[in-house]
Protein backbone atom coordinates (compact mmCIF):
# COMPACT_ATOMS: atom_id res chain seq x y z
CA UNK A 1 -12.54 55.37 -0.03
CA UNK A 2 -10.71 52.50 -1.91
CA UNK A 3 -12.99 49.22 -2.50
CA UNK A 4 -11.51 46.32 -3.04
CA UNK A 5 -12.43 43.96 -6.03
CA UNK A 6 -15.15 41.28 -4.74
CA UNK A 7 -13.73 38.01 -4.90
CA UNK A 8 -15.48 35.10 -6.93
CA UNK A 9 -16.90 32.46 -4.93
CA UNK A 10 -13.93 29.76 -6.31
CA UNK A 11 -11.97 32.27 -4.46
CA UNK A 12 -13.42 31.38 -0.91
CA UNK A 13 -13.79 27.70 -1.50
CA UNK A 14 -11.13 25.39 0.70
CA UNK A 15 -9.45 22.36 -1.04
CA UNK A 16 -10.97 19.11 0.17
CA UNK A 17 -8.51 17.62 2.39
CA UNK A 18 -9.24 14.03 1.50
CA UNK A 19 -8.71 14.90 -2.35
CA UNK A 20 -5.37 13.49 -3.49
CA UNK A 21 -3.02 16.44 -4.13
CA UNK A 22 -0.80 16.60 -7.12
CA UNK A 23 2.73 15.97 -6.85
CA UNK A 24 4.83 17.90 -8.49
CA UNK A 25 8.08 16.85 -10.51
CA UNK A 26 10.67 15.69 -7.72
CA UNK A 27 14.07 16.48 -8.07
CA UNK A 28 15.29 13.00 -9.70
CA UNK A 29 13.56 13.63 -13.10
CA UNK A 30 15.32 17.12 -13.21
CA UNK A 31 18.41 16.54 -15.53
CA UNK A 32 20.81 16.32 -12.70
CA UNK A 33 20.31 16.16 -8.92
CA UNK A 34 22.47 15.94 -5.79
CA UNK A 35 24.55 12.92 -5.43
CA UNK A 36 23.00 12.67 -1.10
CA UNK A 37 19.69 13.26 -2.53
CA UNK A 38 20.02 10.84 -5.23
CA UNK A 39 21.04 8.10 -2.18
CA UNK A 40 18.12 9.49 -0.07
CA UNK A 41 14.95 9.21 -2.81
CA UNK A 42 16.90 5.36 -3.04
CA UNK A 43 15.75 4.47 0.45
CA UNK A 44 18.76 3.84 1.90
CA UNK A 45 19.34 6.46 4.32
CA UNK A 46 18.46 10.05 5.56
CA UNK A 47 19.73 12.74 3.02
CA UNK A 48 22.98 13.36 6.04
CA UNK A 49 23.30 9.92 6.34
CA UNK A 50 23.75 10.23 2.07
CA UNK A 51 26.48 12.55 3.24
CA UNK A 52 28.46 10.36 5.64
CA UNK A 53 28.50 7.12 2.86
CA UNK A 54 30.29 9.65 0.35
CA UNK A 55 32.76 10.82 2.88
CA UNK A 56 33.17 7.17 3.54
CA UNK A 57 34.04 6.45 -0.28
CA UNK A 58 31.35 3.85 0.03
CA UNK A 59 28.97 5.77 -3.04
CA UNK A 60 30.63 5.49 -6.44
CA UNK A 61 29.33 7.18 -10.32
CA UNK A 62 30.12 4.88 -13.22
CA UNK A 63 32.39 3.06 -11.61
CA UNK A 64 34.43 5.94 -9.65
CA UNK A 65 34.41 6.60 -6.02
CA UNK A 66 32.94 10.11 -5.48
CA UNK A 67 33.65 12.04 -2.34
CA UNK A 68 32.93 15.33 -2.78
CA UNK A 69 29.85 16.71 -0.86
CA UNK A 70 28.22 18.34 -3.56
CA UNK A 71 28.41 16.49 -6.05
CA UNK A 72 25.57 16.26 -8.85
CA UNK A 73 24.31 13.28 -10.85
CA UNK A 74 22.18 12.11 -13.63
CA UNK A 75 19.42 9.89 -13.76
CA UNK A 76 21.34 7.83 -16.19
CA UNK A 77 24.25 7.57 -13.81
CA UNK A 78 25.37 4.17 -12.84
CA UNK A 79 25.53 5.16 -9.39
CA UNK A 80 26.25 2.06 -6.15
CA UNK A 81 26.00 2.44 -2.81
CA UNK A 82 28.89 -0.35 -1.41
CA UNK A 83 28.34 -2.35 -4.49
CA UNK A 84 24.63 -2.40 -4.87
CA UNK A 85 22.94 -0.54 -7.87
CA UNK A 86 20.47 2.67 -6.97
CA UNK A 87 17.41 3.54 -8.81
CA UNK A 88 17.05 6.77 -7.09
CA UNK A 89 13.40 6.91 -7.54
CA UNK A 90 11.41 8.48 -4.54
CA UNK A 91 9.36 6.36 -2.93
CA UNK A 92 5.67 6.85 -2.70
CA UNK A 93 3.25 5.16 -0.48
CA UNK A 94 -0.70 5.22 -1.11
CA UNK A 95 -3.70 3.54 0.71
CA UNK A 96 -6.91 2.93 -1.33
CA UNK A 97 -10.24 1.82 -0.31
CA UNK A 98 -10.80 -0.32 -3.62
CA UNK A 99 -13.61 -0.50 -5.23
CA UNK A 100 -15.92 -4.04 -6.55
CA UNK A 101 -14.93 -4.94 -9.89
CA UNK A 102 -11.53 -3.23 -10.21
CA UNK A 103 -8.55 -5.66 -10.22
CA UNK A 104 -5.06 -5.40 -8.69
CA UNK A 105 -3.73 -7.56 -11.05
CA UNK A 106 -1.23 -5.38 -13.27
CA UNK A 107 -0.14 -7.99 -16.03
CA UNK A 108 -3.64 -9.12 -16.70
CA UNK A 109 -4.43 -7.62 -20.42
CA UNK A 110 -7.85 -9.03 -20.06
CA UNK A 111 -8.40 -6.62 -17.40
CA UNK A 112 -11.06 -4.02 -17.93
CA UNK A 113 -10.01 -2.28 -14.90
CA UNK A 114 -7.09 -1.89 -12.57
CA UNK A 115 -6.69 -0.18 -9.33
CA UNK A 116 -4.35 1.68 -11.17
CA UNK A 117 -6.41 3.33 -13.26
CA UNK A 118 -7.61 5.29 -10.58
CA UNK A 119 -5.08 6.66 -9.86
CA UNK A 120 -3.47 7.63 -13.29
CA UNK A 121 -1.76 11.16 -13.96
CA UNK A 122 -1.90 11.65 -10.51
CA UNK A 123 1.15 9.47 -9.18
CA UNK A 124 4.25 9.72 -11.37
CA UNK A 125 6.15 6.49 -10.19
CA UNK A 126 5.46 3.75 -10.87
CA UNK A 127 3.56 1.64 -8.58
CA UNK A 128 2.15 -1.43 -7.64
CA UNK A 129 -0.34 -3.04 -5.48
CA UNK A 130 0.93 -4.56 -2.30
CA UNK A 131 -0.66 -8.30 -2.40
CA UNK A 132 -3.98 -9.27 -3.96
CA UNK A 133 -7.57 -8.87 -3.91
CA UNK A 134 -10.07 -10.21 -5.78
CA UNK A 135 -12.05 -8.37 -8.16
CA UNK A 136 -15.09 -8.86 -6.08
CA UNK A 137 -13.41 -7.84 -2.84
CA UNK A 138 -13.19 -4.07 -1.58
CA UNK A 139 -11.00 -1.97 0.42
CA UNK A 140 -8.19 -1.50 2.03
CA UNK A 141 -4.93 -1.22 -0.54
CA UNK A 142 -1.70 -0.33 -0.12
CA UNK A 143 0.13 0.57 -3.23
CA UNK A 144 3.57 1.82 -3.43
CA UNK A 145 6.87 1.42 -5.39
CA UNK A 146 8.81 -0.01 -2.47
CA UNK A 147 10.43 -3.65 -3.24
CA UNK A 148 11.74 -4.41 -0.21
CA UNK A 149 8.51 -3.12 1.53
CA UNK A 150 6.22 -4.97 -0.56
CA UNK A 151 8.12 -8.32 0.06
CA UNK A 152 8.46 -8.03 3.93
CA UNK A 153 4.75 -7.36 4.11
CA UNK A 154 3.23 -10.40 1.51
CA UNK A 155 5.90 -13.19 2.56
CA UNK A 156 4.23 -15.50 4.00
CA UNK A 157 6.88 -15.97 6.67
CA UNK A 158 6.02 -12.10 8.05
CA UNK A 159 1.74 -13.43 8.18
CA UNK A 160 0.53 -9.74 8.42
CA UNK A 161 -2.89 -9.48 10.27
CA UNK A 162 -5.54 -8.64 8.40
CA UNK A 163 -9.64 -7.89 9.17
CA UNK A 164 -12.29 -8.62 6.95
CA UNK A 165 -16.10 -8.43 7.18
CA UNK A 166 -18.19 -10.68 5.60
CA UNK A 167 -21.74 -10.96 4.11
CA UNK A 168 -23.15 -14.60 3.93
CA UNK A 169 -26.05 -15.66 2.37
CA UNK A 170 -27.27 -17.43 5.43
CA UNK A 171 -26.70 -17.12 9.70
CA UNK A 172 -23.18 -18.39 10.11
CA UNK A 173 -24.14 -21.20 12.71
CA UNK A 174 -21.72 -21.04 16.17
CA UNK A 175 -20.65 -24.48 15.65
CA UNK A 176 -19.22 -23.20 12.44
CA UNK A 177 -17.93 -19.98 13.74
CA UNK A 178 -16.30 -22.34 16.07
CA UNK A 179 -14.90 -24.76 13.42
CA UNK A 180 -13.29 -21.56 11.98
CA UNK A 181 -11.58 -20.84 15.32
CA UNK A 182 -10.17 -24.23 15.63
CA UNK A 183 -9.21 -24.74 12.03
CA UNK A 184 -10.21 -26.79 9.10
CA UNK A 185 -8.43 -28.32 6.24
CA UNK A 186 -8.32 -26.96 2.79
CA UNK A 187 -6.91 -28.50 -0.02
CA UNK A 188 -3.80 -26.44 0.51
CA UNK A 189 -3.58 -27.70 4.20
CA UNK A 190 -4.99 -26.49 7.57
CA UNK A 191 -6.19 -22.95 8.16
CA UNK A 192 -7.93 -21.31 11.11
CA UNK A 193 -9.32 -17.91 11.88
CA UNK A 194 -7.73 -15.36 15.26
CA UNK A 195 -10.64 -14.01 16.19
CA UNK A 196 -14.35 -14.65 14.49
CA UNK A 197 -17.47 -12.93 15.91
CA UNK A 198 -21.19 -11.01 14.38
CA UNK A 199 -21.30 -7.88 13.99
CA UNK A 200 -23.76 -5.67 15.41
CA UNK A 201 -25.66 -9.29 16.29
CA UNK A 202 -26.00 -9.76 12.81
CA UNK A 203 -25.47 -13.57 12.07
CA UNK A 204 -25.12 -12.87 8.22
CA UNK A 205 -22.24 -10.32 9.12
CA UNK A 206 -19.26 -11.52 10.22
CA UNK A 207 -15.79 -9.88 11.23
CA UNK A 208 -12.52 -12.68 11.00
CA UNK A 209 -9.02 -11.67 12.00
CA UNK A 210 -6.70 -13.61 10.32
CA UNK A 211 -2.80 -13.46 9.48
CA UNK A 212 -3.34 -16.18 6.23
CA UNK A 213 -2.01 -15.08 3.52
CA UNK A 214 -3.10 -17.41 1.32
CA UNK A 215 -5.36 -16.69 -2.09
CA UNK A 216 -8.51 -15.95 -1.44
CA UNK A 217 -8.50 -17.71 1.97
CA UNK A 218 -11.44 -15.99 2.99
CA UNK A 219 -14.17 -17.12 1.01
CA UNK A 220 -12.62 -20.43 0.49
CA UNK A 221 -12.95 -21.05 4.59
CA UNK A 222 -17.03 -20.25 3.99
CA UNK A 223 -17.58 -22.13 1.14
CA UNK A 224 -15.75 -25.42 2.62
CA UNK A 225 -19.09 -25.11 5.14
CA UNK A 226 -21.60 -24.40 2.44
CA UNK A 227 -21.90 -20.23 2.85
CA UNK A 228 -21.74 -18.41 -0.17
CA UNK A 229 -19.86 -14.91 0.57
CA UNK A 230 -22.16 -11.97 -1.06
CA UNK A 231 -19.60 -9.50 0.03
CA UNK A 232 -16.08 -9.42 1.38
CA UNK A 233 -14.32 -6.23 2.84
CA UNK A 234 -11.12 -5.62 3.94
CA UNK A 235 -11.08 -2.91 6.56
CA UNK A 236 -7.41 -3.34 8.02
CA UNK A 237 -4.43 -4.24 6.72
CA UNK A 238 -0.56 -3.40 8.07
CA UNK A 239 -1.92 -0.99 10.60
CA UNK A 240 -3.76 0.74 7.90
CA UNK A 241 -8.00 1.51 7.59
CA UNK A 242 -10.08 2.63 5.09
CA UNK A 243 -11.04 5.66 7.46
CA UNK A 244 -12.44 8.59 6.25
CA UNK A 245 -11.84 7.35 2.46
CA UNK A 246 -15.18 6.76 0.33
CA UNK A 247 -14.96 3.27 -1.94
CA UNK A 248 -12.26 4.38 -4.84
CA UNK A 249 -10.53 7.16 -2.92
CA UNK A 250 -7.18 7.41 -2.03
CA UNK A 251 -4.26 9.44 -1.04
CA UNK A 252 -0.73 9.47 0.02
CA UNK A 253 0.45 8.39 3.21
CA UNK A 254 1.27 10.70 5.72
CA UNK A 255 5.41 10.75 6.90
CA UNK A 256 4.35 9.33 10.14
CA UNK A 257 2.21 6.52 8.63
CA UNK A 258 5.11 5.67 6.14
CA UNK A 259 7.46 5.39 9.34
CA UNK A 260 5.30 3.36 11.47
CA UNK A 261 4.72 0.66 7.99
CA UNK A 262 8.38 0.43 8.00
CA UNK A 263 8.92 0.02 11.92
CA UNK A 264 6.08 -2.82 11.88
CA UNK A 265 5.22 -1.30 14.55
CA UNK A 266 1.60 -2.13 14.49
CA UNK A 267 -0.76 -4.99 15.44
């Protein structure tokens, strides 16, 4: 009778699924790459909608119209899709539950430390935080390296809802909490909360709904009424939640997350 060699215990352990996996070199850092893939890591279009533009003659290379399906580019390329310039970078997408005392700042060289850091040698693009939290502020993050993205969701014309819960120093009083509901005036102008209530009948715990996005509305609203905020969490953002990620965790979107961002087709 054969017997088989006994495996080590590493060999029975399961990945954690909530451990960010490594990514490994996409195709656009390779020295050349398909011309529809090229148009697809862009953003523009579906990899056979990349396909139908170069049949079109609407993709050119350094300033000739290519329309052979096929065809392979560099990343150095000067390559336009109907006039317009393409990185062809793919596009990455990752929610964070930040941590206190981590900023999102990234031009900041005072900064000891950036939500970036966490994520370092794990993400090859580059990325950025979508919007602003304060150092002292935690959780939810999106961070990506898509522009047009980033600037439909912080505009303030788009006002984005957004959940927070807060720890006061002191029982919110329901004439404030009511104050908050109708509005009061900052020295920016006139602000007001959706929806303001305690949680688990907890009068220093509050959760606010609001679609401001103005800097750091939140504790600015409290301290106009004389509370002092001793913690502020953001547990919602875009459709997205800090579920299931521990405070400085994060990983990459899921393709049906990334669609339903894009859509807006969330609360």
């Amino acid at each position: 009778m054969r017997l088989r060699p006994r495996k080590s215990r590493e060999a029975y352990q399961q990945p954690d699924p909530l451990q960010p996996r490594a990514r490994t070199t996409p195709e656009f850092t390779k020295e050349d790459m398909r011309l529809n893939k090229f148009l697809s890591n862009s953003g523009i279009c579906s990899r056979r909608e990349a396909d139908e533009f170069i049949a079109a003659g609407l993709v050119t290379v350094n300033g000739e119209v290519v329309t052979r399906m096929g065809s392979r580019v560099k990343s150095t390329d000067d390559i336009r899709y109907d006039g317009e310039r393409l990185s062809g970078e793919e596009k990455v997408y990752i929610i964070m539950n930040k941590p206190k005392d981590f900023v999102t700042t990234t031009d900041d060289p005072h900064a000891e430390q950036t939500v970036l850091d966490l994520i370092a040698g794990k993400c090859e693009q580059r990325v950025y935080p979508v919007g602003r939290l304060d150092k002292s502020t935690t959780g939810v993050l999106l961070i990506t390296n898509d522009g047009a993205l980033t600037d439909q969701l912080t505009h303030p014309s788009y006002n984005r809802k957004k959940i927070y819960q807060v720890d006061l120093d002191k029982n919110l009083k329901r004439s404030d909490m009511e104050r908050l509901a109708k509005g009061i005036e900052l020295e920016d102008g006139a602000v007001h909360v959706d929806e303001i209530s305690y949680v688990e009948e907890n009068e220093k715990k509050i959760g606010v709904e609001i679609h401001s996005g103005r800097n750091r509305v939140i504790r600015r609203m409290f301290e106009h009424l004389g509370y002092e905020v001793k913690k502020l969490d953001r547990v919602y953002f875009a459709g997205l939640t800090k579920k299931r990620l521990r405070r400085g965790a994060w990983r990459f979107l899921t393709p049906k997350e990334i669609t339903v961002l894009k859509m807006g087709s969330y609360e």
